[in-house]
C-alpha atoms as a PDB file:
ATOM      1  CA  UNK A   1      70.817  13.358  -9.301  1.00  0.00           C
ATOM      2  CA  UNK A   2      72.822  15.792 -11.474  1.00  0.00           C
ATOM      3  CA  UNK A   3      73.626  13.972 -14.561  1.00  0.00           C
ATOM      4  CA  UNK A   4      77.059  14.580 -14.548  1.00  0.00           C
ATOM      5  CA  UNK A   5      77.167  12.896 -11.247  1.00  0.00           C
ATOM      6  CA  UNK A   6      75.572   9.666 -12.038  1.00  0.00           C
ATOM      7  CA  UNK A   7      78.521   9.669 -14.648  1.00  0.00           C
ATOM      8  CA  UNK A   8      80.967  10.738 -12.962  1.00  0.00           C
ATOM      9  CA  UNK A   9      79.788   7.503  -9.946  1.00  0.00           C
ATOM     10  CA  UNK A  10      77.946   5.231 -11.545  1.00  0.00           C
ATOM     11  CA  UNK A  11      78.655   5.364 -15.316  1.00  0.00           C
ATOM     12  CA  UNK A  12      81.952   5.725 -16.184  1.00  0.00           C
ATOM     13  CA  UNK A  13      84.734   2.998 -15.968  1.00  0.00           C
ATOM     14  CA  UNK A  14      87.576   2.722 -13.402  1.00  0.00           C
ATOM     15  CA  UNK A  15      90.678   4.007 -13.833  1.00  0.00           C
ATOM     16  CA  UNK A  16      94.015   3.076 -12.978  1.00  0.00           C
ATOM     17  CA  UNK A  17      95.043   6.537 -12.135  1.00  0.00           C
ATOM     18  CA  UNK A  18      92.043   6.884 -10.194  1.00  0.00           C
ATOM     19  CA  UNK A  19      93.041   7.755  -6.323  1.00  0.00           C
ATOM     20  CA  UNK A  20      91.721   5.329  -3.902  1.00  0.00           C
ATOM     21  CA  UNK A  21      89.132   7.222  -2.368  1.00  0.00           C
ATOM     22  CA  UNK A  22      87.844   7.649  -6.195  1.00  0.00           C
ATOM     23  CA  UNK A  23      87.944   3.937  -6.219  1.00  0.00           C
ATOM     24  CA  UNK A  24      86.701   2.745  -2.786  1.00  0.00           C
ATOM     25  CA  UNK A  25      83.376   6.053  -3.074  1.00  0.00           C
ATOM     26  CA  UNK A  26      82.727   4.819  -6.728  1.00  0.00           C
ATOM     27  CA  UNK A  27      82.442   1.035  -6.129  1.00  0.00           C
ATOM     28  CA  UNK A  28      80.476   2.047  -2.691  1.00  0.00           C
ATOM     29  CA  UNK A  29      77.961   4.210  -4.616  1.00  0.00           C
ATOM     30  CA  UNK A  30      76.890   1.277  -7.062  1.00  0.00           C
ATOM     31  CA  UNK A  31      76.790  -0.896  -4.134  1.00  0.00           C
ATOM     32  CA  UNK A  32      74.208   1.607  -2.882  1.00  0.00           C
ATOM     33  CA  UNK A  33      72.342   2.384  -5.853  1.00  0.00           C
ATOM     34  CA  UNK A  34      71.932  -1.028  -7.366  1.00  0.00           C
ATOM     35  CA  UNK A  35      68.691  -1.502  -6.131  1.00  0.00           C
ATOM     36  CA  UNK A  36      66.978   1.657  -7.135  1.00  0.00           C
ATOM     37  CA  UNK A  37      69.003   2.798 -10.317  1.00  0.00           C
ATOM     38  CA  UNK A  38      66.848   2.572 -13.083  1.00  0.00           C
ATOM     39  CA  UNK A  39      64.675   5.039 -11.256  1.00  0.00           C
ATOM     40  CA  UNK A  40      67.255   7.685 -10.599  1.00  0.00           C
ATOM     41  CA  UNK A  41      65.922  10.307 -12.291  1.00  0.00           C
ATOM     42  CA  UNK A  42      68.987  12.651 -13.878  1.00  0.00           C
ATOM     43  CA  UNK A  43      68.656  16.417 -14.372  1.00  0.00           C
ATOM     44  CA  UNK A  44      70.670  19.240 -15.929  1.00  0.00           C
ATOM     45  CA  UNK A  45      71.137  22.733 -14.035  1.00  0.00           C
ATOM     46  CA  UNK A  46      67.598  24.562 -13.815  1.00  0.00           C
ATOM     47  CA  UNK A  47      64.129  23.874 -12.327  1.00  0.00           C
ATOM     48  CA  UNK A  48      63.401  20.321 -11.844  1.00  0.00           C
ATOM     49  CA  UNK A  49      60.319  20.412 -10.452  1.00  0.00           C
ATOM     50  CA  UNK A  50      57.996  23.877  -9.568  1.00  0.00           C
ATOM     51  CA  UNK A  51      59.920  25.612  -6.972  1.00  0.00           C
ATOM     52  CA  UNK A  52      62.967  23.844  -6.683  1.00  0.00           C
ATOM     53  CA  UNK A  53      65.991  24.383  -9.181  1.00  0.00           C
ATOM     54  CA  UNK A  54      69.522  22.614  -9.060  1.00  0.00           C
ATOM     55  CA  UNK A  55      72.380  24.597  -9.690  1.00  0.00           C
ATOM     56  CA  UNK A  56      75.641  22.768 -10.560  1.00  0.00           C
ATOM     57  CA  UNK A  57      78.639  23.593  -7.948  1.00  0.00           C
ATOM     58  CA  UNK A  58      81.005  21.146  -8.989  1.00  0.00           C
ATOM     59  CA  UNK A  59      84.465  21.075  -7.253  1.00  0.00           C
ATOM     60  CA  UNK A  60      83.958  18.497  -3.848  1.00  0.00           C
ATOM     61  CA  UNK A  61      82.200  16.162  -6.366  1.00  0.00           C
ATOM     62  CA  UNK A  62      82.190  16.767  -9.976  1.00  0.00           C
ATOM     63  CA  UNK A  63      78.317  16.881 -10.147  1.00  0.00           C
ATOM     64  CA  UNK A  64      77.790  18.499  -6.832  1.00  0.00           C
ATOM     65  CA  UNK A  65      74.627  20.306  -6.819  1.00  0.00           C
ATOM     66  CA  UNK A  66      73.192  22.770  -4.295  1.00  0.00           C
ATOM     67  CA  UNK A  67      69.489  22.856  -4.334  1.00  0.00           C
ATOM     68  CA  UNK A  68      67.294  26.100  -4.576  1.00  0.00           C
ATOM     69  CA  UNK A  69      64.138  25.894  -3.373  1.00  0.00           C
ATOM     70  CA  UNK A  70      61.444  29.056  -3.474  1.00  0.00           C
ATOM     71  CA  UNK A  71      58.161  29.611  -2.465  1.00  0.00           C
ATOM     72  CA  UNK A  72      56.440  32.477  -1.372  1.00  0.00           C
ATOM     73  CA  UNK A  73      58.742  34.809  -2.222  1.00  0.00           C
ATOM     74  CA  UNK A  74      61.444  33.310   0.323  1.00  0.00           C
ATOM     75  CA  UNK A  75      64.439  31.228  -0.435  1.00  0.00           C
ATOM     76  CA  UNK A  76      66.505  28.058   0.735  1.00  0.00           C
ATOM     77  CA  UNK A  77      69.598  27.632  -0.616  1.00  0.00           C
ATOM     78  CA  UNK A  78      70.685  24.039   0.594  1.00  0.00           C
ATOM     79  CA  UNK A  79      74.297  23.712  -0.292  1.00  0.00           C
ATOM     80  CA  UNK A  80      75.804  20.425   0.682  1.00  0.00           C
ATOM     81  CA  UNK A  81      79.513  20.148   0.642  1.00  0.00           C
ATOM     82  CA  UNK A  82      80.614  23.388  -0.403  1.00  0.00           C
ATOM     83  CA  UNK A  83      81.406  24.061   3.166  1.00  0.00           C
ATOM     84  CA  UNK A  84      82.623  21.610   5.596  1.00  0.00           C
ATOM     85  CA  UNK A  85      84.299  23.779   8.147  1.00  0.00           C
ATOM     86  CA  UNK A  86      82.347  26.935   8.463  1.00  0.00           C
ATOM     87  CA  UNK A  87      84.549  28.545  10.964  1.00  0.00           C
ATOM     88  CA  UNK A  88      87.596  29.064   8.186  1.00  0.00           C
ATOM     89  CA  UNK A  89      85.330  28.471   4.617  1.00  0.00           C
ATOM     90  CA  UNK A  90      82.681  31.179   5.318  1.00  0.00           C
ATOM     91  CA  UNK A  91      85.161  34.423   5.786  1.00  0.00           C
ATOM     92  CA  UNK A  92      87.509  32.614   3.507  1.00  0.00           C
ATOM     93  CA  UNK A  93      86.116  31.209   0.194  1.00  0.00           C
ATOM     94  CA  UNK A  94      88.608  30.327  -1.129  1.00  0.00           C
ATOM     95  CA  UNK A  95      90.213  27.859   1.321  1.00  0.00           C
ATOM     96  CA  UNK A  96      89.427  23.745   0.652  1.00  0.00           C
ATOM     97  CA  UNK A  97      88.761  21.069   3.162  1.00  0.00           C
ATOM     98  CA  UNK A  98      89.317  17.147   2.859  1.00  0.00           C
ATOM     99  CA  UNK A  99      86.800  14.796   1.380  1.00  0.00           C
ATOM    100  CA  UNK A 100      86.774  16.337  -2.498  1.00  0.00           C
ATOM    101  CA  UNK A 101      87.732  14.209  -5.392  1.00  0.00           C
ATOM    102  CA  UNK A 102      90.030  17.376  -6.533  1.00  0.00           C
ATOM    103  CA  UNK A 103      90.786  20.259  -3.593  1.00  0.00           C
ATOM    104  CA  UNK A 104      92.758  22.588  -6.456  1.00  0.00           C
ATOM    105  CA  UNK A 105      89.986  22.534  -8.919  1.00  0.00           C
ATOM    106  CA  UNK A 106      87.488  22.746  -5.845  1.00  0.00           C
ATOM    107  CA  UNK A 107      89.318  26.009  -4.470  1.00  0.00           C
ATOM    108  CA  UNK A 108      89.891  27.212  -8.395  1.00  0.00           C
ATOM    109  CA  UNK A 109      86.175  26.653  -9.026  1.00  0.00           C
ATOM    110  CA  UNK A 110      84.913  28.001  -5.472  1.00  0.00           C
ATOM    111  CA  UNK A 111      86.433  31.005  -5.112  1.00  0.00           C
ATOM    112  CA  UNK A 112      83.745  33.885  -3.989  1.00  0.00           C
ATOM    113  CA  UNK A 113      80.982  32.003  -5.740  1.00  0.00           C
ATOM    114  CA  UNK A 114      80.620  30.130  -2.431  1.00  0.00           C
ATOM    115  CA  UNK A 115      77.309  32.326  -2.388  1.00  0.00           C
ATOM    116  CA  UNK A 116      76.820  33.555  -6.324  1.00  0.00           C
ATOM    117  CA  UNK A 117      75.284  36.887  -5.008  1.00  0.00           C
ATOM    118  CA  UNK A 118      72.638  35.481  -2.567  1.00  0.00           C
ATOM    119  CA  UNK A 119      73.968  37.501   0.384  1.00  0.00           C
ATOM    120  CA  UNK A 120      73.035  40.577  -1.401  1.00  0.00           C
ATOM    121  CA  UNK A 121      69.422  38.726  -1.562  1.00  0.00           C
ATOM    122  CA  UNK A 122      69.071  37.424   1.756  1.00  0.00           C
ATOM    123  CA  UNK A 123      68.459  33.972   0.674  1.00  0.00           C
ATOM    124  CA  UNK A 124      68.817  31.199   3.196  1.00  0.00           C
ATOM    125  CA  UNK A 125      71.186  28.916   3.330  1.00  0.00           C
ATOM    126  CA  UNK A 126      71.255  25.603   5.149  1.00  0.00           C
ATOM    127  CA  UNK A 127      73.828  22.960   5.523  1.00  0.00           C
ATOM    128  CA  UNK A 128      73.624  21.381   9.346  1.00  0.00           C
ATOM    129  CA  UNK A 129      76.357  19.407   9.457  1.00  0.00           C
ATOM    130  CA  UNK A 130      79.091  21.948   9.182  1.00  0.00           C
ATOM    131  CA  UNK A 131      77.028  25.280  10.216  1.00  0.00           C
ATOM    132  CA  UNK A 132      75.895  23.944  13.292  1.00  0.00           C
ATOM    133  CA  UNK A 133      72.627  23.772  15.548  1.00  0.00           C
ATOM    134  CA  UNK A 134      70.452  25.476  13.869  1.00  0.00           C
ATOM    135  CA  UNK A 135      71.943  24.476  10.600  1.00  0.00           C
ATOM    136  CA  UNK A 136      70.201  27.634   8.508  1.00  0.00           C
ATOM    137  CA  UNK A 137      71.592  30.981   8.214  1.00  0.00           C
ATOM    138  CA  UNK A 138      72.302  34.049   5.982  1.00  0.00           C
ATOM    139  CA  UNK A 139      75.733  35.124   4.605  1.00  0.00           C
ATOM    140  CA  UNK A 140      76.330  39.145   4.736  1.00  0.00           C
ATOM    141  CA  UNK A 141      79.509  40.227   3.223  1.00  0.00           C
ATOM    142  CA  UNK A 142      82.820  40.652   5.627  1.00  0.00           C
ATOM    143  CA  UNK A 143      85.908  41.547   3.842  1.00  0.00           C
ATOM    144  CA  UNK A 144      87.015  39.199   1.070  1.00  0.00           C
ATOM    145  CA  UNK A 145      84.908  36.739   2.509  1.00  0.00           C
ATOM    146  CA  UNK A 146      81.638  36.169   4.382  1.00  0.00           C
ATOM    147  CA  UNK A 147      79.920  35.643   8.484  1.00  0.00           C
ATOM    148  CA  UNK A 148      77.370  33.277   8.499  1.00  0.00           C
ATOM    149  CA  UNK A 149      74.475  34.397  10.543  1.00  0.00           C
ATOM    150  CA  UNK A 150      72.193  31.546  12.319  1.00  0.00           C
ATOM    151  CA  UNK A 151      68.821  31.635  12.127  1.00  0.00           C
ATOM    152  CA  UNK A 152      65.808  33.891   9.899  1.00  0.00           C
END
């Protein structure tokens, strides 16, 4: 877990100005954790273990990460919650959807680094709840934004 997640969740203490989905998601992730906590291991950006780097995309979650992982020359990008509606996020970045802890700092922060060049590269991405069946696609440029295209 990104390290400035497990702060962010589990660390830090409750506010008052906290909104209540802040509230209700923090107190459910200890809940959750409790049992397994002391052996959440907590990284910073870069390669955590041999082929498989986090990269910090914070914005839905203030320690989201999106996970890179490489071998043999190819490339899976999987990239959680950047994009929960795929039909209006992919050809426009720069648009938010519910469910972040801050949708103007997620838009501000987005922006075109939805992707962070890996169109130009061909990497795949993968995200199956919002991208549909089969959940793992490339990104080619359109116009200010992106079209996702299914499959290898």
């Amino acid at each position: 877990m990104h390290e400035i997640e497990a702060a962010f969740w589990l660390d830090r203490t409750l506010r008052d100005t906290d909104s209540e989905r802040v509230t209700r998601n923090t107190k459910a992730q200890r809940t959750v954790t409790a049992p397994y906590r002391d052996r959440i291991r907590r990284i910073k950006d870069g390669e955590v273990l041999p082929g498989i780097t986090a990269i910090l995309r914070a914005g839905h979650t203030p320690g989201h990460t999106n996970w890179l992982i490489q071998s043999n020359g190819e490339r899976l990008l999987m990239w959680g919650d950047i994009v929960h509606l795929a039909a209006v996020q992919v050809p426009r970045p720069e648009s938010g959807a519910g469910g972040s802890t801050s949708i103007p700092r997620w838009r501000r922060r987005r922006g075109l680094r939805l992707s962070n060049g890996w169109p130009r590269e061909r990497v795949m991405v993968w995200r199956r709840a919002s991208l549909g069946y089969p959940g793992f696609g490339t990104l080619e440029r359109a116009g200010q934004g992106y079209v996702f295209k299914p499959g290898g």
